[in-house]
Every structure is written in C-alpha cells, then in structure tokens.
Protein backbone atom coordinates (compact mmCIF):
# COMPACT_ATOMS: atom_id res chain seq x y z
CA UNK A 1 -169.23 -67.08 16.93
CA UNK A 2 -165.65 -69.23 16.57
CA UNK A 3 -162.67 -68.02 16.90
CA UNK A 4 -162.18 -67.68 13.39
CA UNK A 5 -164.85 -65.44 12.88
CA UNK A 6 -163.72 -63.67 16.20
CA UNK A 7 -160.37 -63.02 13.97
CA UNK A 8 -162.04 -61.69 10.83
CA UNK A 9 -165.12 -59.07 12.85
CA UNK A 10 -162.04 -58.43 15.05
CA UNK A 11 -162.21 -54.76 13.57
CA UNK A 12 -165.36 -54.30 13.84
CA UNK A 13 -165.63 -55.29 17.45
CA UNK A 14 -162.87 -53.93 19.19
CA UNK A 15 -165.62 -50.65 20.23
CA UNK A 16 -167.67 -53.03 21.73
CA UNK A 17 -164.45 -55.28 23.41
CA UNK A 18 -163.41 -50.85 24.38
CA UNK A 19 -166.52 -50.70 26.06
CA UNK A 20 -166.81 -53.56 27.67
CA UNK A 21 -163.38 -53.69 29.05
CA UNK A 22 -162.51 -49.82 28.83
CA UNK A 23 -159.14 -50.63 31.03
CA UNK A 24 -157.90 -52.26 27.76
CA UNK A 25 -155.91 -49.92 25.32
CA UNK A 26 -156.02 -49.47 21.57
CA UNK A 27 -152.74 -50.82 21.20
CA UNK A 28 -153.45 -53.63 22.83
CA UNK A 29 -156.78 -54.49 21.66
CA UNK A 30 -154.51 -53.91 18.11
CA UNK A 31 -151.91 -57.06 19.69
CA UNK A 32 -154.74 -59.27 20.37
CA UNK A 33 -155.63 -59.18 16.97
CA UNK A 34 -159.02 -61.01 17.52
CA UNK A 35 -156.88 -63.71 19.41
CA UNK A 36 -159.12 -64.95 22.14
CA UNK A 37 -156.11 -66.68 24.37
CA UNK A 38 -154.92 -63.52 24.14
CA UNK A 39 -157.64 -61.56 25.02
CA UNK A 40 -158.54 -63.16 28.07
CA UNK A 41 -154.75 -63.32 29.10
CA UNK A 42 -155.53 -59.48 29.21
CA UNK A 43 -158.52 -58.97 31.01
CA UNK A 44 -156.93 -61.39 33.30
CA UNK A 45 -153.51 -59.03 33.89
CA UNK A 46 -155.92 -55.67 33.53
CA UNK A 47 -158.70 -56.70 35.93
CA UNK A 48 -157.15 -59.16 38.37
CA UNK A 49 -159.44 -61.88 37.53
CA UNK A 50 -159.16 -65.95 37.35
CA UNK A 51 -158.36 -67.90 33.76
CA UNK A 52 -161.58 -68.99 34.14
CA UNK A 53 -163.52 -65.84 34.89
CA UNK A 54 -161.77 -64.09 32.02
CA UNK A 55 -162.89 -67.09 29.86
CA UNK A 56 -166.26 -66.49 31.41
CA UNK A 57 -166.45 -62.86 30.44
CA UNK A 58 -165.26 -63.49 26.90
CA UNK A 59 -167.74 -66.24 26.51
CA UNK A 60 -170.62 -63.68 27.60
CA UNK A 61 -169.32 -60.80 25.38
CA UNK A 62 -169.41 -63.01 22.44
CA UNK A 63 -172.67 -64.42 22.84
CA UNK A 64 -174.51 -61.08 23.66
C-alpha cells in the first residue's frame, strides 16, 4: 500500500491504527488524516520511540 492509498482507506483503518497504537486518540488519528509523516511523528511523541522505529512500526502495520 502507498501513501496515497494510505489517504483514501484512511477511514477504514483508523480501528486497526486504534488498536494497534491504542495511546493514539480519535482526534488525532482524525489530524493525521491518513498522513504517514504524520502518523509516525505521533507514535514517535506518544510512545517515546526513534524516527526510525516509528517508521518501522508503520511499515509493519501496513504490510500486515
């Protein structure tokens, strides 16, 4: 999946984005808008983690 298609299933996968980083809120799963800069600039300020960790994570979540 590209980022582009990250943007429009956005919707659809912010459950499964909930679940697997349930320290992220609705409101700002809502900002990131599918964004995925901006969604690992999150998980990095939520769970403490390196740019590249949180790139590592997103990577992982979108393959799976």
């Amino acid at each position: 999946m590209n980022s582009d298609e990250l943007k429009g299933k956005w919707n659809q996968l912010k459950g499964s984005a909930k679940a697997q980083w349930g320290k992220l809120t609705d409101d700002e799963l809502t900002e990131i808008e599918g964004n995925q800069d901006k969604l690992v600039g999150k998980i990095q300020e939520k769970y403490g983690v390196a740019r590249e960790e949180a790139e590592k994570q997103v990577e992982n979540w979108r393959a799976a």
